[in-house]
Protein backbone atom coordinates (compact mmCIF):
# COMPACT_ATOMS: atom_id res chain seq x y z
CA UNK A 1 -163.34 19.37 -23.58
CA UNK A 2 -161.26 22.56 -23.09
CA UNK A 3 -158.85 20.98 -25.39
CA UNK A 4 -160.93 20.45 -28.02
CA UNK A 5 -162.69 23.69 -27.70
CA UNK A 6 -159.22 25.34 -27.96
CA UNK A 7 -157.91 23.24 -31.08
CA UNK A 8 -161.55 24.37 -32.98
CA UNK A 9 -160.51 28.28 -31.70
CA UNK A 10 -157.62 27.78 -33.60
CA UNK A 11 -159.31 26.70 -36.62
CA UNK A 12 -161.52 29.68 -36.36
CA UNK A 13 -159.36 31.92 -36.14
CA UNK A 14 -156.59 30.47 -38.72
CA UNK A 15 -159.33 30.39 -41.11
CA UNK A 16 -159.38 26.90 -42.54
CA UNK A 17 -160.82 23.67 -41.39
CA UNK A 18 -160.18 21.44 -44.48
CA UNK A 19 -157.45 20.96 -47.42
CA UNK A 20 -158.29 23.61 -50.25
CA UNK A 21 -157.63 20.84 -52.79
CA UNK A 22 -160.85 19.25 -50.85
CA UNK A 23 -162.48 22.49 -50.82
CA UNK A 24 -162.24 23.04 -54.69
CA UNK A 25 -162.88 19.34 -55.07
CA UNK A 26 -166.57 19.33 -54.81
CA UNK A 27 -169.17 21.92 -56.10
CA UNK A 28 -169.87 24.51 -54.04
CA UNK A 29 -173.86 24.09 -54.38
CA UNK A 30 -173.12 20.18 -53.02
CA UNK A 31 -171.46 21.78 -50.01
CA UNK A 32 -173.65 24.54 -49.04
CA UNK A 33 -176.52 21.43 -49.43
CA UNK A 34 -174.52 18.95 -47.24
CA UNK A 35 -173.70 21.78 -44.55
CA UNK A 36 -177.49 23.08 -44.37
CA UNK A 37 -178.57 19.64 -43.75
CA UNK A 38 -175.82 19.04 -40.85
CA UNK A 39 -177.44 22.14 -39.96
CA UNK A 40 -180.71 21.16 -39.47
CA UNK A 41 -179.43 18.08 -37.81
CA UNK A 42 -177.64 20.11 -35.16
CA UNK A 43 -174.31 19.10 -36.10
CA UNK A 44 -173.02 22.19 -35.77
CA UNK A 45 -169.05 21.80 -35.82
CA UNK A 46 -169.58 19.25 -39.31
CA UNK A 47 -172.00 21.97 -41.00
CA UNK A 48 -169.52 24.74 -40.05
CA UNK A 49 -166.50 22.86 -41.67
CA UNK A 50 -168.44 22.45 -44.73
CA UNK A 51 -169.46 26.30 -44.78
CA UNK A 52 -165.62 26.92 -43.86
CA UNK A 53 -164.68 24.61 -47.28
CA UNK A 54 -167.10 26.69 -48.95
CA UNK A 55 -165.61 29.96 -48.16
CA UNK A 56 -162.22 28.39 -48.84
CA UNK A 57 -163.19 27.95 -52.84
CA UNK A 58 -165.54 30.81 -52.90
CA UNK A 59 -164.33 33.93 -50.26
CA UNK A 60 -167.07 36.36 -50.90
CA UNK A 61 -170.07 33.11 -50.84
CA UNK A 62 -172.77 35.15 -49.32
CA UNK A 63 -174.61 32.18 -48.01
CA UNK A 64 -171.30 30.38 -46.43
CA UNK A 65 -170.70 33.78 -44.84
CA UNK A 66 -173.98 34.11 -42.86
CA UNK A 67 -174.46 30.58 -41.96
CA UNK A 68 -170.89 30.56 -40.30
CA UNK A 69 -171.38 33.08 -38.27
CA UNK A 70 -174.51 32.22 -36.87
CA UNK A 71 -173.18 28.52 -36.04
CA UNK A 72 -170.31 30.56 -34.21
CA UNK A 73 -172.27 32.19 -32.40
CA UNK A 74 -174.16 29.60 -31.32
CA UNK A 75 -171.16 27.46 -30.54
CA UNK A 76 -169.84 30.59 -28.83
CA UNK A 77 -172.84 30.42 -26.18
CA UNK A 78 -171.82 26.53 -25.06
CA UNK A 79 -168.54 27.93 -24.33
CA UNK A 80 -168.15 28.64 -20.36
CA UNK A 81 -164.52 30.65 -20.63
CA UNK A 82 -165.21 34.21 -21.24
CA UNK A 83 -161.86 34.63 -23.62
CA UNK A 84 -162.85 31.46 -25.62
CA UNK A 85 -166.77 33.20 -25.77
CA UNK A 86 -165.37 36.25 -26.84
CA UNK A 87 -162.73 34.89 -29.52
CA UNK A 88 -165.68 32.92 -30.97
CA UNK A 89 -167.78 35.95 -31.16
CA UNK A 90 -164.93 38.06 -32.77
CA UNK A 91 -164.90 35.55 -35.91
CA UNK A 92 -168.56 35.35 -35.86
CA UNK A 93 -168.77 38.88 -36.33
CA UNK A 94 -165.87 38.94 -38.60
CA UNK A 95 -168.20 36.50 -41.04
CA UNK A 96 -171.25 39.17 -40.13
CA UNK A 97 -169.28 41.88 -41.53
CA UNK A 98 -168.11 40.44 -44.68
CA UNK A 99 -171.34 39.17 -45.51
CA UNK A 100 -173.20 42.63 -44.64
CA UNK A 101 -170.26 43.96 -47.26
CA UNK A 102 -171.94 41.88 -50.29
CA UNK A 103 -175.54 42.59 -49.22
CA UNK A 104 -175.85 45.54 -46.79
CA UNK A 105 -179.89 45.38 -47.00
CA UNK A 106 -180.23 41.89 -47.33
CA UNK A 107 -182.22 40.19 -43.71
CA UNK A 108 -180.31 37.89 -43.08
CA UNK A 109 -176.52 40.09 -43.40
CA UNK A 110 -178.57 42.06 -40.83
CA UNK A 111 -179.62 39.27 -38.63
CA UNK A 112 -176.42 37.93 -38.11
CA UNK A 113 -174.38 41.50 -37.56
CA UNK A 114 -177.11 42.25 -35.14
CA UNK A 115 -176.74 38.43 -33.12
CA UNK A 116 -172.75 39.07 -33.35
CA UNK A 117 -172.63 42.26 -31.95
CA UNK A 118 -175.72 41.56 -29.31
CA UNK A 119 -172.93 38.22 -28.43
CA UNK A 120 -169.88 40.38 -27.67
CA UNK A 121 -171.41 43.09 -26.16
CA UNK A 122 -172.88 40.32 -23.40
CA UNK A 123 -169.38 39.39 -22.43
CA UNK A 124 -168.10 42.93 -22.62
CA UNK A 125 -168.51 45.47 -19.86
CA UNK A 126 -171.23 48.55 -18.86
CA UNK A 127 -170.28 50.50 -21.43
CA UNK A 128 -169.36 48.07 -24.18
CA UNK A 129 -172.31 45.95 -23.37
CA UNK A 130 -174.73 49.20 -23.86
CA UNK A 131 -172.97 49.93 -27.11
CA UNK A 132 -172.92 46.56 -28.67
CA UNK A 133 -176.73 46.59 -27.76
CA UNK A 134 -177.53 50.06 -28.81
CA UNK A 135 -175.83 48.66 -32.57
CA UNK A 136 -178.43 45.66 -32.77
CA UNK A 137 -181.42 48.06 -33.14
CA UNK A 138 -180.28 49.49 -36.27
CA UNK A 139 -179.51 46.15 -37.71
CA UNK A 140 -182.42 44.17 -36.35
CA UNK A 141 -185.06 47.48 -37.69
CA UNK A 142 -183.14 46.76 -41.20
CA UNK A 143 -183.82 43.21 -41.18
CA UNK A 144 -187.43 43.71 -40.16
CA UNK A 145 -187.72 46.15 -43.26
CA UNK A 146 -186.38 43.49 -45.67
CA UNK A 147 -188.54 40.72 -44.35
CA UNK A 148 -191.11 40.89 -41.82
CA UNK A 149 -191.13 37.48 -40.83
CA UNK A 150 -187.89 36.60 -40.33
CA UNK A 151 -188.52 35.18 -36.73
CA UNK A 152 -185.46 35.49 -35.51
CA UNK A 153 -184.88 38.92 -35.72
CA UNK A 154 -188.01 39.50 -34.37
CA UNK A 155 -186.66 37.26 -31.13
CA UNK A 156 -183.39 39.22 -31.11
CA UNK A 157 -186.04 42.32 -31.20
CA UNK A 158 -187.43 41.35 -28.00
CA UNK A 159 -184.11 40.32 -25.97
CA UNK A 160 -183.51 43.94 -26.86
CA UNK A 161 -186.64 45.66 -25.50
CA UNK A 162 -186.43 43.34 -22.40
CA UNK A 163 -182.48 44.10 -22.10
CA UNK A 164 -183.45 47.60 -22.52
CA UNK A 165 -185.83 47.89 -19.99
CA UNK A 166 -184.19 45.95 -17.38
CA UNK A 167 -180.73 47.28 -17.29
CA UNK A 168 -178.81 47.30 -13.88
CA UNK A 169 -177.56 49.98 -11.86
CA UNK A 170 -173.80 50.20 -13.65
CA UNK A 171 -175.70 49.86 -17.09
CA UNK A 172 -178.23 52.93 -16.17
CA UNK A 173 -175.15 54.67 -15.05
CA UNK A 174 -173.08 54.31 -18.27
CA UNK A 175 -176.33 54.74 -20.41
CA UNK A 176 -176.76 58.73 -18.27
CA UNK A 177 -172.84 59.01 -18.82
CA UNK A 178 -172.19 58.23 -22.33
CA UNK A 179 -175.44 57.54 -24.33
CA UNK A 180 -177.39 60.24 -22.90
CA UNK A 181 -179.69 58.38 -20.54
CA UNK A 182 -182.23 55.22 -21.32
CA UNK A 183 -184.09 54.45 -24.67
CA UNK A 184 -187.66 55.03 -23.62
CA UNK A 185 -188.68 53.13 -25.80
CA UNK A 186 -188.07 49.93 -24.37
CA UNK A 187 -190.46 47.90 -22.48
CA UNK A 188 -191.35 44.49 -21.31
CA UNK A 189 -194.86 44.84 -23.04
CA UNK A 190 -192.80 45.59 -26.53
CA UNK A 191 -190.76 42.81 -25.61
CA UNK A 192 -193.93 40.13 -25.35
CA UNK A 193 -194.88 41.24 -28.32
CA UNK A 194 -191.80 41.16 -30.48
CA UNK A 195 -191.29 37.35 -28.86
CA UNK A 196 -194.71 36.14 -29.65
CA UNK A 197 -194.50 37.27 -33.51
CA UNK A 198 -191.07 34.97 -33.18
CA UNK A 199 -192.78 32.37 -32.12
CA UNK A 200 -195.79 32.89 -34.89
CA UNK A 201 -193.10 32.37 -38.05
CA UNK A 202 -191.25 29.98 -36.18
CA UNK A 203 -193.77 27.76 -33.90
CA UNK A 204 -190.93 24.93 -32.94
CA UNK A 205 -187.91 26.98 -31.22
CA UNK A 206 -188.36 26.46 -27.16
CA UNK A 207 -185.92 29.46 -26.62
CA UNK A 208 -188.29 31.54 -27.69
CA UNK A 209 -191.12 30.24 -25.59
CA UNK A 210 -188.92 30.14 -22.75
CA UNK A 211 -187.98 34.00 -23.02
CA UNK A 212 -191.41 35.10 -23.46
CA UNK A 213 -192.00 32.95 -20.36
CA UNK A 214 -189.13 35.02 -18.61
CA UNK A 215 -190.63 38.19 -19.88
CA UNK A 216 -194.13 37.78 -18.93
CA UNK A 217 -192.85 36.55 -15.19
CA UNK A 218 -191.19 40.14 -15.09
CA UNK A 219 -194.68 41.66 -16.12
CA UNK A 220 -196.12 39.89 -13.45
CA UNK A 221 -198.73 38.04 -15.51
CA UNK A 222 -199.20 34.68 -14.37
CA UNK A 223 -201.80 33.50 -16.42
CA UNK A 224 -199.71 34.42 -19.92
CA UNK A 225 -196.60 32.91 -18.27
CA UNK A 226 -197.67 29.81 -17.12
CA UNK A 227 -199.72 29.36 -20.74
CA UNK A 228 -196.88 30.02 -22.37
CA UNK A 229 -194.83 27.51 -20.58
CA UNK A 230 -196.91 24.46 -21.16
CA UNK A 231 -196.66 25.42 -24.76
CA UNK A 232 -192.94 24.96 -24.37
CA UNK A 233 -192.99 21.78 -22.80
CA UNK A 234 -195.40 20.39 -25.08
CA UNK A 235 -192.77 20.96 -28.06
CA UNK A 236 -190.97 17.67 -29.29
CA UNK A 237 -187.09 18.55 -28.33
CA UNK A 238 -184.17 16.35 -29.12
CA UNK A 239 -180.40 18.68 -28.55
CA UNK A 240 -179.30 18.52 -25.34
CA UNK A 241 -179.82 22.71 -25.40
CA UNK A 242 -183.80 21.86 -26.23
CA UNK A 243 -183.63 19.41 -23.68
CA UNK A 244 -182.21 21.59 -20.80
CA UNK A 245 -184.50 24.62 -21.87
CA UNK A 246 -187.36 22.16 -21.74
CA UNK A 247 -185.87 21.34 -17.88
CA UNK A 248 -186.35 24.78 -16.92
CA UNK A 249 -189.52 25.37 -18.59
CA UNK A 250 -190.84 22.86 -16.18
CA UNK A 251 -189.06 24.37 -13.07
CA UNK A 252 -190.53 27.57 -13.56
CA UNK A 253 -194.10 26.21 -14.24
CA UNK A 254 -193.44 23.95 -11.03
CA UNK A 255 -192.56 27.30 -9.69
CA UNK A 256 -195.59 29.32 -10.46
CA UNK A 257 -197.72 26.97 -9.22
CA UNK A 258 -196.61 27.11 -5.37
């Protein structure tokens, strides 16, 4: 496994996954169609080869450029070594930045600068992690403005207000030293609400159900919590991800009702 996550790092990061002769082979609009449906299928490693080709033929392919980086990123959170997490999350962000370059208004550019930075600054330290997450406001609040359903900025919305208003001691520390204290305008009752508009433009993502979950257990409201959790694990899941959220969806209902 380690081997094989290394040898795809390398690919990353050398910026090719298949021949260019391959890449110029087939239409572009045939790949981008093949890769979203890999996609959808959850073959993530085949769609990002095929958004890889893409951007082989076609540098600057808006489309290739945002749907790489958020496969990355999602790869990146599989990943248990911190380097490996953190190389991943460097080209994700790398694909982010270009793509934010061609369409610096656009939601989705947004989306995916705000999930790249929000994915380093997790394996960063106190003061890295504050900054990284201090960055995803702008981006998600731009994002918003282009398209106000656009669930999952809205989700990354409200891991921010519930990061926010949760921080530890060394994070509350390096917030007072170097950012000038703690947003006040962060708050698990922002958080709930960001969540649930997530889950009204996108009904079928567990995550999302499990978070809010998470977030109403912090506001101490059992009935929301446990409400929302049989929601969850009434959803039809098939990835081994969905399948291991779905696990702990049930542990924590099993939980609440001791």
């Amino acid at each position: 496994m380690k081997q094989r996550l290394l040898k795809l790092l390398l690919v990353l990061m050398l910026g090719f996954y298949m021949p260019v002769s391959m890449a110029s082979g087939a239409g572009t609009e045939q790949l981008l169609k093949k890769a979203e449906e890999l996609m959808i299928s959850h073959r993530d490693s085949e769609a990002l080869a095929m958004y890889e080709q893409v951007l082989l033929a076609a540098p600057e392919n808006y489309t290739a450029l945002c749907k790489a980086s958020l496969l990355i990123c999602r790869m990146g959170e599989r990943i248990s070594d911190d380097g490996t997490k953190e190389a991943f999350y460097a080209k994700a962000k790398e694909y982010a930045m270009r793509a934010y370059a061609i369409k610096p208004a656009d939601a989705e550019s947004n989306f995916v600068m705000a999930l790249s930075v929000g994915a380093i600054a997790m394996v960063s330290g106190p003061k890295q992690r504050l900054a990284g997450i201090n960055q995803m406001k702008a981006f998600l609040d731009a994002a918003l403005a282009e398209d106000k359903k656009h669930a999952g900025s809205w989700y990354l919305l409200g891991r921010w207000h519930f990061k926010m208003a949760n921080l530890n001691f060394a994070e509350i520390t390096a917030a007072k030293m170097f950012f000038g204290g703690v947003s006040d305008i962060a708050t698990n009752e922002a958080a709930a609400e960001a969540i649930t508009t997530a889950i009204k433009y996108n009904p079928h993502q567990i995550r999302y159900y499990y978070d809010l979950a998470t977030v109403y257990k912090e506001m101490k409201n059992a009935d929301a919590c446990k409400q929302t959790l049989e929601q969850a694990i009434a959803l039809q899941v098939t990835t081994r991800e969905e399948l291991e959220i779905s696990r702990r969806c049930k542990l924590l209902l099993q939980d609440h009702k001791k």
